[in-house]
Each structure stands twice: as structure tokens, then as C-alpha cells.
PDB file of N, CA and C in Angstrom:
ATOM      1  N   UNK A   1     122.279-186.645 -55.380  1.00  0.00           N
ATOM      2  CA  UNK A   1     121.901-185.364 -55.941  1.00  0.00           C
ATOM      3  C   UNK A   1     121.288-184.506 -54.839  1.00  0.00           C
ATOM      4  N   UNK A   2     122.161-183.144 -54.876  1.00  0.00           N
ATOM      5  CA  UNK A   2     121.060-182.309 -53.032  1.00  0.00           C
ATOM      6  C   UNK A   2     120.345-180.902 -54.379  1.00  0.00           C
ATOM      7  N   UNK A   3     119.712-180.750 -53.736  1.00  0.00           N
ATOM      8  CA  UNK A   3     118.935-178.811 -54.641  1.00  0.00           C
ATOM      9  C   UNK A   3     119.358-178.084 -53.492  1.00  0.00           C
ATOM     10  N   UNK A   4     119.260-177.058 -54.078  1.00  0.00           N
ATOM     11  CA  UNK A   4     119.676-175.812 -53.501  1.00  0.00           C
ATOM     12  C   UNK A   4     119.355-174.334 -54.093  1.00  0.00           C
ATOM     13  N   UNK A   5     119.846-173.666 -53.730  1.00  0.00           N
ATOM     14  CA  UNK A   5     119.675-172.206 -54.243  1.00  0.00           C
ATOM     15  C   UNK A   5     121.156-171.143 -53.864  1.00  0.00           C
ATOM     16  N   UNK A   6     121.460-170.411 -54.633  1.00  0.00           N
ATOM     17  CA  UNK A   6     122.513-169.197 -54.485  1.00  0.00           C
ATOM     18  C   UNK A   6     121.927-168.359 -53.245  1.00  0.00           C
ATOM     19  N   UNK A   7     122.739-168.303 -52.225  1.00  0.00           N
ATOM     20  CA  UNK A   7     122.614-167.174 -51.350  1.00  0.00           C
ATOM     21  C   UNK A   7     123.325-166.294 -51.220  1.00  0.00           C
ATOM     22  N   UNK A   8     124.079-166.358 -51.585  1.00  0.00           N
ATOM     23  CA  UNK A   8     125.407-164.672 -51.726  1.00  0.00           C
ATOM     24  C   UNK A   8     126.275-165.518 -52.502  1.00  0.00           C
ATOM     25  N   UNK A   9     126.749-164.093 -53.279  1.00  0.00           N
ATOM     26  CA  UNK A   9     128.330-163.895 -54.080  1.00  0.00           C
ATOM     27  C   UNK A   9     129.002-162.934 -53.834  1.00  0.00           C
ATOM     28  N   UNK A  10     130.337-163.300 -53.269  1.00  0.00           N
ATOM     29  CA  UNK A  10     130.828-162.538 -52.483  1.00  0.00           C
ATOM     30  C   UNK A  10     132.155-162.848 -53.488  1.00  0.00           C
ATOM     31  N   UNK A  11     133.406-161.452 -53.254  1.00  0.00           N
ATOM     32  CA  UNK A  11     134.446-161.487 -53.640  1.00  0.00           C
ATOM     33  C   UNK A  11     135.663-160.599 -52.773  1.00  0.00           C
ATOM     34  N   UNK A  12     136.765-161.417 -52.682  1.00  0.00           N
ATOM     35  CA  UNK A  12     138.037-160.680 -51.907  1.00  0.00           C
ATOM     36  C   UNK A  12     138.951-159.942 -52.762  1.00  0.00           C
ATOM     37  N   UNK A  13     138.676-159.761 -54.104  1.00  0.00           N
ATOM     38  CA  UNK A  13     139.853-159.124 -54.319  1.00  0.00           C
ATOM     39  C   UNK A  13     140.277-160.435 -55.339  1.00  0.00           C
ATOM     40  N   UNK A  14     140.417-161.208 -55.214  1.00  0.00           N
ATOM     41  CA  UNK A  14     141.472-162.290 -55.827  1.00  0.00           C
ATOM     42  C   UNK A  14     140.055-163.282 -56.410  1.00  0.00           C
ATOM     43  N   UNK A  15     139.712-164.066 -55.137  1.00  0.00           N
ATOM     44  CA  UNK A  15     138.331-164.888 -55.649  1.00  0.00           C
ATOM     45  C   UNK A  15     137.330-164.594 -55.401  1.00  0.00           C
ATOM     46  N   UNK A  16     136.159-165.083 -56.146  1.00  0.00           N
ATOM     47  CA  UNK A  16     134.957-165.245 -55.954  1.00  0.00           C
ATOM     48  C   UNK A  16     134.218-165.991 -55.725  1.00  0.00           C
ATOM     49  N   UNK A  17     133.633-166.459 -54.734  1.00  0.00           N
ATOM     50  CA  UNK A  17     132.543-167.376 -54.562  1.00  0.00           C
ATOM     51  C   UNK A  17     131.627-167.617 -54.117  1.00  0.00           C
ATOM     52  N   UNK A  18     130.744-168.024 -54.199  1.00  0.00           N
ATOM     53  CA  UNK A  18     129.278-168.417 -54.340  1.00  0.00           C
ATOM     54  C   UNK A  18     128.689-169.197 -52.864  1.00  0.00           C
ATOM     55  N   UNK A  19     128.181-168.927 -52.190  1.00  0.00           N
ATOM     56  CA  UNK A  19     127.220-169.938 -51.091  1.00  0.00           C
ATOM     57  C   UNK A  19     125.936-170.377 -51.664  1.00  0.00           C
ATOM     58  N   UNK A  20     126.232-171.222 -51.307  1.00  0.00           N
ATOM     59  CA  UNK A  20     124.953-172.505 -51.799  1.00  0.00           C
ATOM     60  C   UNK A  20     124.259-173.055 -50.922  1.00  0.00           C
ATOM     61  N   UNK A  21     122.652-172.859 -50.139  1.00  0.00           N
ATOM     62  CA  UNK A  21     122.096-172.971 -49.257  1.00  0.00           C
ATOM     63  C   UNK A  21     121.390-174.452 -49.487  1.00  0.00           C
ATOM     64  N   UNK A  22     121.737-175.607 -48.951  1.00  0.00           N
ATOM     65  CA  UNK A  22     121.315-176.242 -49.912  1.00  0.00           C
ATOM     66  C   UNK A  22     120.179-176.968 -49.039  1.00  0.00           C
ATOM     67  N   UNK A  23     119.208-177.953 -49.626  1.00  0.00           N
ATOM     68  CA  UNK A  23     117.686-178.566 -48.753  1.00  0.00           C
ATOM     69  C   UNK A  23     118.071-179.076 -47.661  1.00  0.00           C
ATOM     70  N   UNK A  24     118.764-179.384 -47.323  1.00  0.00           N
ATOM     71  CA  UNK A  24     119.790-180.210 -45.855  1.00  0.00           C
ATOM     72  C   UNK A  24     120.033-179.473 -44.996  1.00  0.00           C
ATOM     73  N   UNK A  25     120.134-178.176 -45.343  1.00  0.00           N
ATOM     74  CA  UNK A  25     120.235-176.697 -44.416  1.00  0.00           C
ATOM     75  C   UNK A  25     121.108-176.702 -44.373  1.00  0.00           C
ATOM     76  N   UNK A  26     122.152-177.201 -44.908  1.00  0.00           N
ATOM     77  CA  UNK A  26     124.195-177.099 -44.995  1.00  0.00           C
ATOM     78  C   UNK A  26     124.375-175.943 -45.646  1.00  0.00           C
ATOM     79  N   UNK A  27     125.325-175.996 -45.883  1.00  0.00           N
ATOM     80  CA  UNK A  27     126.341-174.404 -46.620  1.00  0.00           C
ATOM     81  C   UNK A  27     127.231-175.541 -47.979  1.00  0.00           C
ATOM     82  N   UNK A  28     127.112-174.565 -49.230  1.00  0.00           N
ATOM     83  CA  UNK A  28     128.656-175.469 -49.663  1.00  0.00           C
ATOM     84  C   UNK A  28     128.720-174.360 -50.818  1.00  0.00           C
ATOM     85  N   UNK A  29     130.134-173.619 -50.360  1.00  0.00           N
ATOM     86  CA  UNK A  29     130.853-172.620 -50.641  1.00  0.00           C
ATOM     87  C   UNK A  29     132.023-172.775 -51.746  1.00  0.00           C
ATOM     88  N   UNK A  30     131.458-172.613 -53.033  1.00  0.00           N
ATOM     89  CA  UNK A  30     132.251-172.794 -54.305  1.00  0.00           C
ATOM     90  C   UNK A  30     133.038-171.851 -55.169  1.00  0.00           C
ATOM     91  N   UNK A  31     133.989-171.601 -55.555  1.00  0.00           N
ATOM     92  CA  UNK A  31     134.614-170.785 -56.607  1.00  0.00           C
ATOM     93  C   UNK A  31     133.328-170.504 -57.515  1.00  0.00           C
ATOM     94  N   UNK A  32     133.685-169.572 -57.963  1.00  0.00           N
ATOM     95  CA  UNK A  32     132.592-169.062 -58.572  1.00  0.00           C
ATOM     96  C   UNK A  32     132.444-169.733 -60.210  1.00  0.00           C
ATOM     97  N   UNK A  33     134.070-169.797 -60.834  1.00  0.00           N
ATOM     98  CA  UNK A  33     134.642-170.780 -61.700  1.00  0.00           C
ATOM     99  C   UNK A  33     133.744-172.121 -62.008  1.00  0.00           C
ATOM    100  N   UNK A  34     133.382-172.258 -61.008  1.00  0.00           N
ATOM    101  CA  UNK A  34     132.900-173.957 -60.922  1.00  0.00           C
ATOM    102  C   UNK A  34     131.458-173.835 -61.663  1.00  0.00           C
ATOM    103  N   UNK A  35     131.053-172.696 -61.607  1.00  0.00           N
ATOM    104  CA  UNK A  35     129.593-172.109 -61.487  1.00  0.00           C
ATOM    105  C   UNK A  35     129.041-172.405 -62.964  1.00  0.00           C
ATOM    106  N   UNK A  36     127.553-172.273 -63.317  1.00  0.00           N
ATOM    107  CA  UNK A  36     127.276-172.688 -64.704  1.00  0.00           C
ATOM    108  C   UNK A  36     127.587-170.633 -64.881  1.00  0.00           C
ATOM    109  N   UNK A  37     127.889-170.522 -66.120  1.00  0.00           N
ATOM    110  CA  UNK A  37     128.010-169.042 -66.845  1.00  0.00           C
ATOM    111  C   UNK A  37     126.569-168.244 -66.869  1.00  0.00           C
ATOM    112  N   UNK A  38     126.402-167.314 -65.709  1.00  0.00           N
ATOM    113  CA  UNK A  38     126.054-166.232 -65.563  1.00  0.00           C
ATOM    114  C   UNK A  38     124.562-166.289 -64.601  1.00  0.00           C
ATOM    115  N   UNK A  39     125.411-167.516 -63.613  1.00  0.00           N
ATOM    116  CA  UNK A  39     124.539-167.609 -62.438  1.00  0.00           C
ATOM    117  C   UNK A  39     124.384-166.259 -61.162  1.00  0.00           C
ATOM    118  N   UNK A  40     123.260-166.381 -60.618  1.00  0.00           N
ATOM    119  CA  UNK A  40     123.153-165.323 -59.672  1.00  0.00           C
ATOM    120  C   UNK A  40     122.025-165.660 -58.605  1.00  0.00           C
ATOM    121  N   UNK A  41     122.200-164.405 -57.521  1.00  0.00           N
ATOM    122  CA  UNK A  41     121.668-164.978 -56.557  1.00  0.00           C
ATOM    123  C   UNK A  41     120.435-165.238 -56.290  1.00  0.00           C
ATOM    124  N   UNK A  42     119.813-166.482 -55.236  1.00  0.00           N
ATOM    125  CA  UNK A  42     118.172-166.804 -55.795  1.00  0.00           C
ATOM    126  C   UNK A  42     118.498-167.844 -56.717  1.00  0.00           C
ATOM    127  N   UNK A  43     119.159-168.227 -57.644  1.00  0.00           N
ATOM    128  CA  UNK A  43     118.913-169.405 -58.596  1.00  0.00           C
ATOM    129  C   UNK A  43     119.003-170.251 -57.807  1.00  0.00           C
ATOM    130  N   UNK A  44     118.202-171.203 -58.290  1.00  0.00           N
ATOM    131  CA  UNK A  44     118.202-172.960 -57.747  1.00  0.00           C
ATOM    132  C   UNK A  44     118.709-173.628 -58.634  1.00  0.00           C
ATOM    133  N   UNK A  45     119.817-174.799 -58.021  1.00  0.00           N
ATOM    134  CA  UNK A  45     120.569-175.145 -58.350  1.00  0.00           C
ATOM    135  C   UNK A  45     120.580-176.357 -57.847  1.00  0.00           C
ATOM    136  N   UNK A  46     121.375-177.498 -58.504  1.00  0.00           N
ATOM    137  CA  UNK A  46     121.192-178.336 -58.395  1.00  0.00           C
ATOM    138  C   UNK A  46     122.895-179.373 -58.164  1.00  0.00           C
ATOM    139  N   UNK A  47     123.117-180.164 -57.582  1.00  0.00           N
ATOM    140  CA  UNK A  47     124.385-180.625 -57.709  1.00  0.00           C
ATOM    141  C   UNK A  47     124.369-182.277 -57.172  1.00  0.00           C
ATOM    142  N   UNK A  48     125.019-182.676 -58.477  1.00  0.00           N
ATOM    143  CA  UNK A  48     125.009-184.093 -58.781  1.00  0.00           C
ATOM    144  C   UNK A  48     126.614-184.101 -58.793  1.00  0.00           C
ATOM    145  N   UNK A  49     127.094-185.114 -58.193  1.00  0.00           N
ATOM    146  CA  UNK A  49     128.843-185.443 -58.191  1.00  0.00           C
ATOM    147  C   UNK A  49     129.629-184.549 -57.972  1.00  0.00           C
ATOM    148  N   UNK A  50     128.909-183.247 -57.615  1.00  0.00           N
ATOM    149  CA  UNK A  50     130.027-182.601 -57.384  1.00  0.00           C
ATOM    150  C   UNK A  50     129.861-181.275 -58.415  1.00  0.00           C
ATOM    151  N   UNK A  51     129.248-181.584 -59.313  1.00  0.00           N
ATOM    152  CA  UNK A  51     128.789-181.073 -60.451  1.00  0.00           C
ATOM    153  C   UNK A  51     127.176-180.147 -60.647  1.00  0.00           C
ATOM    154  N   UNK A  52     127.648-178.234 -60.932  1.00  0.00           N
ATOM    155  CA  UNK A  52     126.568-177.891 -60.114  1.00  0.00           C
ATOM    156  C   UNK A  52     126.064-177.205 -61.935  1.00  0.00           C
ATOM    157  N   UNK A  53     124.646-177.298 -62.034  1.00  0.00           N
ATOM    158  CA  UNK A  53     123.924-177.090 -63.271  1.00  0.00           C
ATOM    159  C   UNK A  53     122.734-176.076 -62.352  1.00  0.00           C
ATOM    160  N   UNK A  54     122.338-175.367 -63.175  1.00  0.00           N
ATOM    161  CA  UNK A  54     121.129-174.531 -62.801  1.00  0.00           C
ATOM    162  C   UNK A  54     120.015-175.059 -63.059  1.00  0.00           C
ATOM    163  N   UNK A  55     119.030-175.462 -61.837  1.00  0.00           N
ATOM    164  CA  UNK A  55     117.640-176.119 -62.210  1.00  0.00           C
ATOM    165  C   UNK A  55     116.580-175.516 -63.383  1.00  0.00           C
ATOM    166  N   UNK A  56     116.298-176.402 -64.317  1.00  0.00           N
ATOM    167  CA  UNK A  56     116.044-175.757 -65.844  1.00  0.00           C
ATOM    168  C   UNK A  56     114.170-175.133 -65.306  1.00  0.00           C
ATOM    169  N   UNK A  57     114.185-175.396 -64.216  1.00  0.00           N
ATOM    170  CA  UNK A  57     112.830-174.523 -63.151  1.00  0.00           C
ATOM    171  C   UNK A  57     113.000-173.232 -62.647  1.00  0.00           C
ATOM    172  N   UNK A  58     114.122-172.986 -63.130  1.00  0.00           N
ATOM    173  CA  UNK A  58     114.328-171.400 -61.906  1.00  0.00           C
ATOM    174  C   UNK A  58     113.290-170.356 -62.205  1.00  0.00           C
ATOM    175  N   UNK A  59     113.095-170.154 -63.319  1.00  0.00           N
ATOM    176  CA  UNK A  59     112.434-169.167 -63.192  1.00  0.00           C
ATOM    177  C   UNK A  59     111.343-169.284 -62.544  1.00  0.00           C
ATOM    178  N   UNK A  60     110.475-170.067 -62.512  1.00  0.00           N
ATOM    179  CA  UNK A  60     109.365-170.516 -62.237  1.00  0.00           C
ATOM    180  C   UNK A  60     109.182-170.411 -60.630  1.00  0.00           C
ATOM    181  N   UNK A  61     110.158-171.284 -60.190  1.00  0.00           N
ATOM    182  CA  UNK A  61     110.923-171.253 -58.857  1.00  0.00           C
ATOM    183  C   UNK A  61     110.514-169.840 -58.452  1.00  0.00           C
ATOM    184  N   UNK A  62     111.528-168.832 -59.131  1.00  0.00           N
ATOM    185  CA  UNK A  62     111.691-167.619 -58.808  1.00  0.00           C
ATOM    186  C   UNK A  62     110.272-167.066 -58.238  1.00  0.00           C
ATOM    187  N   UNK A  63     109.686-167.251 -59.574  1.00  0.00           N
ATOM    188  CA  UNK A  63     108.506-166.316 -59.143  1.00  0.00           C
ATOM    189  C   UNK A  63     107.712-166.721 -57.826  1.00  0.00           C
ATOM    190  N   UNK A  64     107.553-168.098 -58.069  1.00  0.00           N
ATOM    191  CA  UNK A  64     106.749-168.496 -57.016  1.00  0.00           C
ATOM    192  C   UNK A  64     107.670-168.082 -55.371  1.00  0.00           C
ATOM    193  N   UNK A  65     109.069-168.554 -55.443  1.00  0.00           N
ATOM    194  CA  UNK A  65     109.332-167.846 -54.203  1.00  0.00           C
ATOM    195  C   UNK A  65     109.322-165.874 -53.691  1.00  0.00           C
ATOM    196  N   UNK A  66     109.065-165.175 -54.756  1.00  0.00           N
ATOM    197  CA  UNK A  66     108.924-163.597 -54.633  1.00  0.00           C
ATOM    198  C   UNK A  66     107.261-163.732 -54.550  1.00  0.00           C
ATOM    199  N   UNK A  67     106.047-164.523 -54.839  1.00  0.00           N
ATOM    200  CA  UNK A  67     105.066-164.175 -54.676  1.00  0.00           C
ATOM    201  C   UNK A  67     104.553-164.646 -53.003  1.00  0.00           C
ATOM    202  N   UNK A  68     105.063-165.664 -52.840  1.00  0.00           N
ATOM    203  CA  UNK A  68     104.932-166.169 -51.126  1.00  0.00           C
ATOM    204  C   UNK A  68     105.722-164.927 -50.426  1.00  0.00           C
ATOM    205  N   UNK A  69     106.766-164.593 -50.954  1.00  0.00           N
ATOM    206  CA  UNK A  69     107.631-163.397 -49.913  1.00  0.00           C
ATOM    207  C   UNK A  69     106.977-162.472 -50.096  1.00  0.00           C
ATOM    208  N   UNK A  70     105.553-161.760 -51.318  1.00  0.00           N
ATOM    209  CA  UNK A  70     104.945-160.931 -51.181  1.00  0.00           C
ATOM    210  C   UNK A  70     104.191-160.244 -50.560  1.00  0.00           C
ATOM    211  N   UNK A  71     103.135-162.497 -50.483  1.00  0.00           N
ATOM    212  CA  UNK A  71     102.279-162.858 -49.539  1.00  0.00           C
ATOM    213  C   UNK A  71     102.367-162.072 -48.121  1.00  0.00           C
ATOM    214  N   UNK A  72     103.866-162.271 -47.466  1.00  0.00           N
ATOM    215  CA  UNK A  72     104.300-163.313 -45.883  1.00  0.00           C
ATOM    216  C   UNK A  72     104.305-160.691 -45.526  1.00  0.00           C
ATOM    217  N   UNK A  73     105.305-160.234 -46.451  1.00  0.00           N
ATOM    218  CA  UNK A  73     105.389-158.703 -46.086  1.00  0.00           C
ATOM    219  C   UNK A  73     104.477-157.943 -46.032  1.00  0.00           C
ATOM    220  N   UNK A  74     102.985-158.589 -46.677  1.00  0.00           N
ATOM    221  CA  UNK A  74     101.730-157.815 -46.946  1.00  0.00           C
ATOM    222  C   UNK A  74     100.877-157.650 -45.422  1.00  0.00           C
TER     223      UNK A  74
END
């Protein structure tokens, strides 16, 4: 199982897909298809087998990562 988070959604015209920044500091670049329904960027995410679910923490996540980025610009 790796965590991760959405870092861009990008689209050509034809597909869409998703970069996934994940704790390992890798990249893993998915159809957007694959995605849980009505993911976006900033969510943390999670992927087991291959199989990617949205960490049932995000929000929480969220905030806490926009209040440190508040912190770090102040």
C-alpha cells in the first residue's frame, strides 16, 4: 500500500490523467477513468494493488496542509 496525493490533471484532447505524487517521491500517472468519481487536485490518496480510493482523511489532510502553507508564506 504507498499514500499519496493528486498533483495535476491534465488533458490532451482525447485523455485525461491524473499525477500522483506519491510518499516515495515517485510519479504514477493514471487515466483519469481509473480515478474514484470526482477526485481533484490536493486529494490524498491512497493505492493498494493497483487500486486507487481517496483517503477517507482528506479533508482534514487538506486543511492541515493549507494551514502549514499559510504558516511557511506569512
Amino acid at each position: 500500500m504507498l499514500k499519496g496525493f493528486v498533483s495535476s490533471i491534465s488533458s490532451d484532447g482525447e485523455v485525461t490523467t491524473a499525477v500522483i505524487v506519491l510518499e516515495n517521491q515517485s510519479t504514477y500517472i493514471v487515466p483519469i477513468e481509473m480515478l474514484p468519481r470526482n477526485i481533484e487536485i490536493d486529494d490524498f490518496v491512497i493505492i493498494d494493488n493497483g487500486v486507487v480510493s481517496i483517503d477517507p482523511e482528506t479533508d482534514d489532510k487538506k486543511e492541515l496542509l493549507r494551514s502549514v502553507l499559510e504558516n511557511i508564506l506569512k
